[in-house]
C-alpha atoms as a PDB file:
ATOM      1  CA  UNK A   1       0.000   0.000   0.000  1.00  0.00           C
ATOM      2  CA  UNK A   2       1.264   3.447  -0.784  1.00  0.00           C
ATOM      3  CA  UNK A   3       1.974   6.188   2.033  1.00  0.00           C
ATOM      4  CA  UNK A   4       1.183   8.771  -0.375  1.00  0.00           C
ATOM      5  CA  UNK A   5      -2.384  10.582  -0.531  1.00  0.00           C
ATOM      6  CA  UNK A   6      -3.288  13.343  -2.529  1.00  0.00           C
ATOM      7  CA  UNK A   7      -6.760  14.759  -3.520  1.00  0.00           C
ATOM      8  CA  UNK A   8      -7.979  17.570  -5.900  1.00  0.00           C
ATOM      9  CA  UNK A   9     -11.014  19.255  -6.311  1.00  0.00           C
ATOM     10  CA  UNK A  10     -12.049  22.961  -8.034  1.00  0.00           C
ATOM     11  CA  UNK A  11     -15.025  25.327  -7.753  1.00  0.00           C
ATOM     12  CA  UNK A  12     -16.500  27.548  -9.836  1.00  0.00           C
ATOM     13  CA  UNK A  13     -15.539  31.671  -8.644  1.00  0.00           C
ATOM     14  CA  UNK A  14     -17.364  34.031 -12.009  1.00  0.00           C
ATOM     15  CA  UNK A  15     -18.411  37.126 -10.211  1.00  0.00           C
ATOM     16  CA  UNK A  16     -21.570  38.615 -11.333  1.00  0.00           C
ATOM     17  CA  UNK A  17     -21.750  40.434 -14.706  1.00  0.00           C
ATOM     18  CA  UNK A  18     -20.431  44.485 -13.844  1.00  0.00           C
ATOM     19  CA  UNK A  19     -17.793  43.543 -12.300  1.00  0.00           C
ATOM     20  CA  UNK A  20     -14.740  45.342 -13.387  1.00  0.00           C
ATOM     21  CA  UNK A  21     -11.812  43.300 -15.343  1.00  0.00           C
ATOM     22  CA  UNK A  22      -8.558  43.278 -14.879  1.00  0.00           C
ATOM     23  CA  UNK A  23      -5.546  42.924 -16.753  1.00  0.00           C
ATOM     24  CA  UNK A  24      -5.496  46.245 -18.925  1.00  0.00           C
ATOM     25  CA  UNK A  25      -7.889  49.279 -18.283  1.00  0.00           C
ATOM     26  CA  UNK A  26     -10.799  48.847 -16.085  1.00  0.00           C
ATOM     27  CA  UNK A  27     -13.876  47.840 -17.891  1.00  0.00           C
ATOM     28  CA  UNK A  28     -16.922  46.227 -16.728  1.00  0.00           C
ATOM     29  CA  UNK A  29     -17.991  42.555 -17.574  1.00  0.00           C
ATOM     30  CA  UNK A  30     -20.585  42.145 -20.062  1.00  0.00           C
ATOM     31  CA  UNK A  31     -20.825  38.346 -20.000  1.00  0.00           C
ATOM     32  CA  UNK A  32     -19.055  34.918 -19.532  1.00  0.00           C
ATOM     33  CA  UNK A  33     -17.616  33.314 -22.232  1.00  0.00           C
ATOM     34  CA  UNK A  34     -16.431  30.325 -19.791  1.00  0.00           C
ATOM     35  CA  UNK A  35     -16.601  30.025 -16.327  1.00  0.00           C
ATOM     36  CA  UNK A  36     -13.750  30.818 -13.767  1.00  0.00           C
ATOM     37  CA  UNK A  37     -12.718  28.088 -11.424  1.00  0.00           C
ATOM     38  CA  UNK A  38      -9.927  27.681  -8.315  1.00  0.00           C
ATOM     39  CA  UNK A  39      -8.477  24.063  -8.312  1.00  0.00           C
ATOM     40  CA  UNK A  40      -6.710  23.016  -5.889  1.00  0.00           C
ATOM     41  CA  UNK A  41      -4.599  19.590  -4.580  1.00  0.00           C
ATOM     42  CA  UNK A  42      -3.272  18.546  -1.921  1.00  0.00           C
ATOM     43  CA  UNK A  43      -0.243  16.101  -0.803  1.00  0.00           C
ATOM     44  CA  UNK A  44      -0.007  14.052   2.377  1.00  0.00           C
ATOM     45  CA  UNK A  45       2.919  12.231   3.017  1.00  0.00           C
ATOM     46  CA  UNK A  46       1.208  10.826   6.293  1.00  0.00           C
ATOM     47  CA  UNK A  47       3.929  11.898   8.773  1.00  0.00           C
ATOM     48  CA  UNK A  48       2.654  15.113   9.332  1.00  0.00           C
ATOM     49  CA  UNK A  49       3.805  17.135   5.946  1.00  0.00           C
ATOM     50  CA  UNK A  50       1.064  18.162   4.235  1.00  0.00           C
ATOM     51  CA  UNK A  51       1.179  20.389   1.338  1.00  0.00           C
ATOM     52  CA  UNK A  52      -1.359  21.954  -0.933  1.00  0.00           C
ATOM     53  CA  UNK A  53      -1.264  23.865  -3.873  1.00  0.00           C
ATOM     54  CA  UNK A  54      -4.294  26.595  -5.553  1.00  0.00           C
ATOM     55  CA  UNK A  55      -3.967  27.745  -8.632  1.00  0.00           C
ATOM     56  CA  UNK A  56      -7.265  30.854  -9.621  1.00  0.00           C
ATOM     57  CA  UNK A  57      -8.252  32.098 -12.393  1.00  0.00           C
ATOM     58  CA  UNK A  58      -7.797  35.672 -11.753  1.00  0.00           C
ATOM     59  CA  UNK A  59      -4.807  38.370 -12.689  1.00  0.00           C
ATOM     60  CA  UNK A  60      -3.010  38.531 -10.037  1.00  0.00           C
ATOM     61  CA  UNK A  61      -3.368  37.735  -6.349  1.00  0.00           C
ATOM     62  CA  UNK A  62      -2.449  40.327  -3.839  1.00  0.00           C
ATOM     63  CA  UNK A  63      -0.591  39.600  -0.299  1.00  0.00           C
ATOM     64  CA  UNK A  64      -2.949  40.488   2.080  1.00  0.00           C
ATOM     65  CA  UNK A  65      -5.400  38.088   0.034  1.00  0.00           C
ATOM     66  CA  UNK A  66      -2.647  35.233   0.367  1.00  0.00           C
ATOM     67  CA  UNK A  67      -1.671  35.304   3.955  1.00  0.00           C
ATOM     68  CA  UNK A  68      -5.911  35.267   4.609  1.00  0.00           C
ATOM     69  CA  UNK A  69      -6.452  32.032   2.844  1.00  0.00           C
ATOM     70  CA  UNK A  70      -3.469  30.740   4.143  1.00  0.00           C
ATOM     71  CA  UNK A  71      -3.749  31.101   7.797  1.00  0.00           C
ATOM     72  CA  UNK A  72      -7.590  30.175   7.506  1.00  0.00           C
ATOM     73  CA  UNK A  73      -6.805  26.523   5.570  1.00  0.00           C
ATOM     74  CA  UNK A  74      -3.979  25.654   7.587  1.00  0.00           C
ATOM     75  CA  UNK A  75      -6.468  25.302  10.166  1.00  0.00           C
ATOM     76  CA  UNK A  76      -8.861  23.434   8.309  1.00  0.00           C
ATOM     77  CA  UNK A  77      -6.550  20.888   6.193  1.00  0.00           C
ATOM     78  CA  UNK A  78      -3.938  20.771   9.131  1.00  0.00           C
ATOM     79  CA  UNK A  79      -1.377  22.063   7.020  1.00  0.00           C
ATOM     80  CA  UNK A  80       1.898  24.815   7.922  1.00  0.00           C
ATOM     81  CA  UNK A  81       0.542  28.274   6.215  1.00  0.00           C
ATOM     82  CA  UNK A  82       3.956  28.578   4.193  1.00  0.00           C
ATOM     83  CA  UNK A  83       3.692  24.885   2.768  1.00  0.00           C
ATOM     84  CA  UNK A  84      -0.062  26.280   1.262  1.00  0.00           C
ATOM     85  CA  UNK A  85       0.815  27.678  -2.693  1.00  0.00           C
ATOM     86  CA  UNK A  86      -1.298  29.588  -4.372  1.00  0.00           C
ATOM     87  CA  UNK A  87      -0.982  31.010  -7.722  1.00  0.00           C
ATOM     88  CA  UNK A  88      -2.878  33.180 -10.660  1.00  0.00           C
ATOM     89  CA  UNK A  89      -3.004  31.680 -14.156  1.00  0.00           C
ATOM     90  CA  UNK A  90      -3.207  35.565 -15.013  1.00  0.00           C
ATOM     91  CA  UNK A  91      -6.089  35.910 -17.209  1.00  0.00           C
ATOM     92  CA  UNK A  92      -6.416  39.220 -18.440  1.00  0.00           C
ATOM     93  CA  UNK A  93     -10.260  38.598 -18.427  1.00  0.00           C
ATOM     94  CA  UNK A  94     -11.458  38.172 -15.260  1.00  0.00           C
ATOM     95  CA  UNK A  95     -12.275  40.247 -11.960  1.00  0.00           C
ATOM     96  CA  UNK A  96     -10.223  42.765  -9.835  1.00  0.00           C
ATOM     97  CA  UNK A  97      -9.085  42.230  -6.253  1.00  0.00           C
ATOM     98  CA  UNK A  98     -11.250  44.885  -4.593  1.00  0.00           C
ATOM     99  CA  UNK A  99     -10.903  48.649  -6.384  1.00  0.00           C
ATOM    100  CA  UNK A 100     -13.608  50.944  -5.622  1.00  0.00           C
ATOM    101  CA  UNK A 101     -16.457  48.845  -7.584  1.00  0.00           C
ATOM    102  CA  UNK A 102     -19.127  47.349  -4.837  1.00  0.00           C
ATOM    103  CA  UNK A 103     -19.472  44.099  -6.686  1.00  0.00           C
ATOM    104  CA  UNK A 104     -15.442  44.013  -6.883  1.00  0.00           C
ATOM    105  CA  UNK A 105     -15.418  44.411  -2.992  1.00  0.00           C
ATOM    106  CA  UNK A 106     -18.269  41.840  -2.248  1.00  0.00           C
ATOM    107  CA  UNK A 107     -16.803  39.650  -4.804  1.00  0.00           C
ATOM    108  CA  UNK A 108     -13.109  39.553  -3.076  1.00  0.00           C
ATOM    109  CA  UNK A 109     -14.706  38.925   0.165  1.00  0.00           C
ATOM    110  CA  UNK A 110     -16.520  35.742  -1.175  1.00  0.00           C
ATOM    111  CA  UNK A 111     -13.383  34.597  -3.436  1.00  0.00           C
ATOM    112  CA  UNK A 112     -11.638  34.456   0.349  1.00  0.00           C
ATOM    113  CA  UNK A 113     -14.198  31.946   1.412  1.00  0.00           C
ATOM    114  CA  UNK A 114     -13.832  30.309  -1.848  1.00  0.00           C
ATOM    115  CA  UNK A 115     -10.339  29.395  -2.003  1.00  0.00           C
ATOM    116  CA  UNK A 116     -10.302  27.990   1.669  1.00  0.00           C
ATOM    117  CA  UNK A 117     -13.281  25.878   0.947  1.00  0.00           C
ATOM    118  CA  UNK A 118     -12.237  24.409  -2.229  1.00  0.00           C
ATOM    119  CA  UNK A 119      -8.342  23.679  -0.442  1.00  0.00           C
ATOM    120  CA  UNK A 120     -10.982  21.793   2.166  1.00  0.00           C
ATOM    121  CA  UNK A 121     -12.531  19.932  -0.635  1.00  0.00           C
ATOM    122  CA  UNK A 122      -9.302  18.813  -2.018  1.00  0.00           C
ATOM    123  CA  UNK A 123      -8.063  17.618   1.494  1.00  0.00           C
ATOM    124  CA  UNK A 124     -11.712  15.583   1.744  1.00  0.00           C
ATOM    125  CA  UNK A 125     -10.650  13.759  -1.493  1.00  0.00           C
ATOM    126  CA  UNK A 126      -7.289  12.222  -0.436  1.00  0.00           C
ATOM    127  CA  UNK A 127      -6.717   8.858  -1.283  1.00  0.00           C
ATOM    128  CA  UNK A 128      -3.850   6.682  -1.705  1.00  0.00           C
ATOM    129  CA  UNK A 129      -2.278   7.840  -4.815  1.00  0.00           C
ATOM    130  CA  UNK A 130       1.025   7.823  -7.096  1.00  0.00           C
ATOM    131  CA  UNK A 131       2.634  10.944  -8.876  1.00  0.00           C
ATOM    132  CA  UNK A 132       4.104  10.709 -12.353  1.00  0.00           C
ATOM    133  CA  UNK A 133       6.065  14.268 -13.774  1.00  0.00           C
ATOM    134  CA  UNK A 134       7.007  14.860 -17.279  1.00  0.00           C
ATOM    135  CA  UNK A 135       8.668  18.086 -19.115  1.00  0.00           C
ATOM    136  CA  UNK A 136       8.282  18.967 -22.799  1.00  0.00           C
ATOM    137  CA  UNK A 137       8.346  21.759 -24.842  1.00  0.00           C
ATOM    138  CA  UNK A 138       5.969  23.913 -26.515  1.00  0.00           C
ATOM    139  CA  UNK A 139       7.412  25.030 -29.736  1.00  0.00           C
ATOM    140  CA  UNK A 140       5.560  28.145 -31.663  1.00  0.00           C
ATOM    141  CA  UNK A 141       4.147  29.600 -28.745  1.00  0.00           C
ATOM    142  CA  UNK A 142       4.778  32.779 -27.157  1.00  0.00           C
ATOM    143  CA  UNK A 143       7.842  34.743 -27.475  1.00  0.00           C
ATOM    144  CA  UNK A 144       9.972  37.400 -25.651  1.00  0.00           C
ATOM    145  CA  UNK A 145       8.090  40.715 -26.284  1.00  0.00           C
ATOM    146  CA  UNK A 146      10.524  42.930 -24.560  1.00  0.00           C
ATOM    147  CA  UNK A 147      12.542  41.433 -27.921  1.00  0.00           C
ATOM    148  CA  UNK A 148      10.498  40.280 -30.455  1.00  0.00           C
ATOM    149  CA  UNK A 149      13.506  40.026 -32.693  1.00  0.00           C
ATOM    150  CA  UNK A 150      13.802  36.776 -31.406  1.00  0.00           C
ATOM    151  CA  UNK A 151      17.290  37.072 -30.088  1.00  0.00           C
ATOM    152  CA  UNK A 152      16.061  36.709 -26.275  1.00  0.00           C
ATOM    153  CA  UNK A 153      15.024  34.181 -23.306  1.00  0.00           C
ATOM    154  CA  UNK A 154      12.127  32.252 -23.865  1.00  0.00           C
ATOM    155  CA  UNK A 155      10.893  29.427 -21.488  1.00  0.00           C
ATOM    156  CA  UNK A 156       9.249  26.935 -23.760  1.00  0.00           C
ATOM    157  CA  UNK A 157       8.827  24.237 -20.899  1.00  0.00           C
ATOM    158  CA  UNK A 158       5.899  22.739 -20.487  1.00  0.00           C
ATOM    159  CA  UNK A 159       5.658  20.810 -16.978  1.00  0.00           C
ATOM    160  CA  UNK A 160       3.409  18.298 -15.916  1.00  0.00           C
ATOM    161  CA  UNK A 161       1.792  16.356 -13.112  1.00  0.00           C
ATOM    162  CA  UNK A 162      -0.131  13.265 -12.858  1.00  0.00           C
ATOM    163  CA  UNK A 163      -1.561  12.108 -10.065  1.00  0.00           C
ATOM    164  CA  UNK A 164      -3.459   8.595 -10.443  1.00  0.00           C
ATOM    165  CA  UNK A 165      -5.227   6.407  -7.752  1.00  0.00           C
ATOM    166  CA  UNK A 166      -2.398   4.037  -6.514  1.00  0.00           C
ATOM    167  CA  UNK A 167      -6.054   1.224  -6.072  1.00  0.00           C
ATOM    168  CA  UNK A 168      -7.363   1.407  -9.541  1.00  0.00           C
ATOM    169  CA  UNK A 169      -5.082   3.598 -11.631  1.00  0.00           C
ATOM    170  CA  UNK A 170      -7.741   6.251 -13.098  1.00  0.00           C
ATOM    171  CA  UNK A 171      -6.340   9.632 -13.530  1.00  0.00           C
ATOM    172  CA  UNK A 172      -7.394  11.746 -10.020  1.00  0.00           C
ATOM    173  CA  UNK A 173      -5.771  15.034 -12.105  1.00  0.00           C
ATOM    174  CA  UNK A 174      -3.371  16.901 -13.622  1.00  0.00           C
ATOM    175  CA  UNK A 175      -1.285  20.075 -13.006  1.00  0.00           C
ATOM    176  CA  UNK A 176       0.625  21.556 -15.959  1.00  0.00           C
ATOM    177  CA  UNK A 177       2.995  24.354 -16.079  1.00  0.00           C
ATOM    178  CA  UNK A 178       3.902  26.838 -18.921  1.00  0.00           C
ATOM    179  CA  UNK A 179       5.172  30.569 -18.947  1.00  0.00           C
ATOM    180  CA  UNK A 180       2.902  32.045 -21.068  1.00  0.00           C
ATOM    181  CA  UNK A 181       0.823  35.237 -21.302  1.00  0.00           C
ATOM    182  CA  UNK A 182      -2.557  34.580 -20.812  1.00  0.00           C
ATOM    183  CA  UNK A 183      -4.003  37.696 -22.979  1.00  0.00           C
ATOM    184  CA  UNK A 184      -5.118  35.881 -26.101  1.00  0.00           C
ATOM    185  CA  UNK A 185      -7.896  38.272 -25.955  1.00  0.00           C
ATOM    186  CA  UNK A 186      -7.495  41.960 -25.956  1.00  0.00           C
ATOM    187  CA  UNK A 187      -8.845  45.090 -23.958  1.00  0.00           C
ATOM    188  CA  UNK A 188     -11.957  45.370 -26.263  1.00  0.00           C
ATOM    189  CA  UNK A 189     -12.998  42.287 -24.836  1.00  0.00           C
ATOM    190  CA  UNK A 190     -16.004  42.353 -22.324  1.00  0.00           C
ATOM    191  CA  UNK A 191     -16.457  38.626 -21.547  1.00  0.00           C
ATOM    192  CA  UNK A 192     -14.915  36.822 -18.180  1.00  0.00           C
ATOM    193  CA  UNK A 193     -13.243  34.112 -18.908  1.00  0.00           C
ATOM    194  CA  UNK A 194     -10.205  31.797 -17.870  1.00  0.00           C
ATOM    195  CA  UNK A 195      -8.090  32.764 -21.324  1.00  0.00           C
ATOM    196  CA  UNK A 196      -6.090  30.062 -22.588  1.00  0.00           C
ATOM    197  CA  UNK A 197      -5.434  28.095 -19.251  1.00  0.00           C
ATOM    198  CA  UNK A 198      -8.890  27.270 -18.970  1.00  0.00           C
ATOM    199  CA  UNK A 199      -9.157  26.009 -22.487  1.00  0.00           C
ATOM    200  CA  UNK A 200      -5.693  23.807 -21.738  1.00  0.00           C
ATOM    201  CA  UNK A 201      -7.760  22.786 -18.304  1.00  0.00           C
ATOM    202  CA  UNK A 202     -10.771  21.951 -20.246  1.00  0.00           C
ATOM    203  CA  UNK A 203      -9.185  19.772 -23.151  1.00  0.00           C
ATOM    204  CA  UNK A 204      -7.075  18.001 -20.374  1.00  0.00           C
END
């Protein structure tokens, strides 16, 4: 039997239409063109190290917003705070962290809630399980736009994870890695959604 346990789970965040979007100049949301989600794993060795890892579909995630979610799961999955990652995929089309826009402020307040239930969720769904990592590349995407000429740094790596029930060997999830801009869509666009990471999560 394996000493191993992991479990993943995710939860749907889209804030109500008026919201304003981030990523470029403010500008309210007009509609959804996918929903936004928080996913979220987490890894128990079973001798007391447990870490966990949330990755949301928003811009960017601000400190204050971190250390809350933190110090409020640790409690609940009986984890350290600093062992607890959590990370934007940096869509340019969803919400703002607070701003001066009521449904902003309301909306921040609930996202909170949000990420420490769905970290609770995750911790609920552990079950003996192996892990599996691969790195590739993906060639003929993205660039260096600070120079375009082609002449600099580019991280084509493309990590990923693979967790599988150790029992019966079905796929529990995946978490993949890439440095890549997520504004496929421009300022001119009104509609929240997850930009190219949620298609990647969605074909996975």
């Amino acid at each position: 039997m394996s000493v191993f346990l992991a479990g993943m789970d995710e939860i749907v965040i889209t804030p109500p239409l008026g919201v304003e979007m981030a990523g470029y100049a403010p500008r309210p949301a007009e509609g959804v063109k996918s929903d936004l989600k928080a996913v979220a794993a987490v890894f128990d060795d079973r001798t007391g190290n447990k870490s966990a890892i949330c990755a949301v579909d928003i811009c960017g995630l601000q400190p204050w917003l971190v250390t809350a979610v933190r110090e409020r799961a640790a409690t609940r999955i009986a984890a350290a705070p600093e062992r607890i990652l959590l990370a934007a995929t940096h869509t340019h089309s969803g919400p703002a962290l607070g701003g001066d826009n009521e449904l902003n402020q309301r909306w921040t307040r609930e996202l909170e809630d949000k990420l420490v239930a769905v970290l609770q969720l995750a911790d609920l769904r552990r079950r003996d399980a192996r892990v599996g990592v691969a790195v590739g590349e993906a060639l003929g995407i993205g660039g260096n736009r600070r120079r375009p000429g082609g002449d600099g740094p580019v991280d084509r790596s493309v990590t990923v994870m693979r967790l599988d029930d150790a029992w019966n060997g079905t796929i529990m999830g995946l978490i993949v890695n890439h440095a890549c801009h997520a504004t496929t869509l421009d300022l001119h666009n009104r509609l929240l959604t997850a930009d190219y990471p949620g298609q990647v999560r969605q074909t996975l």
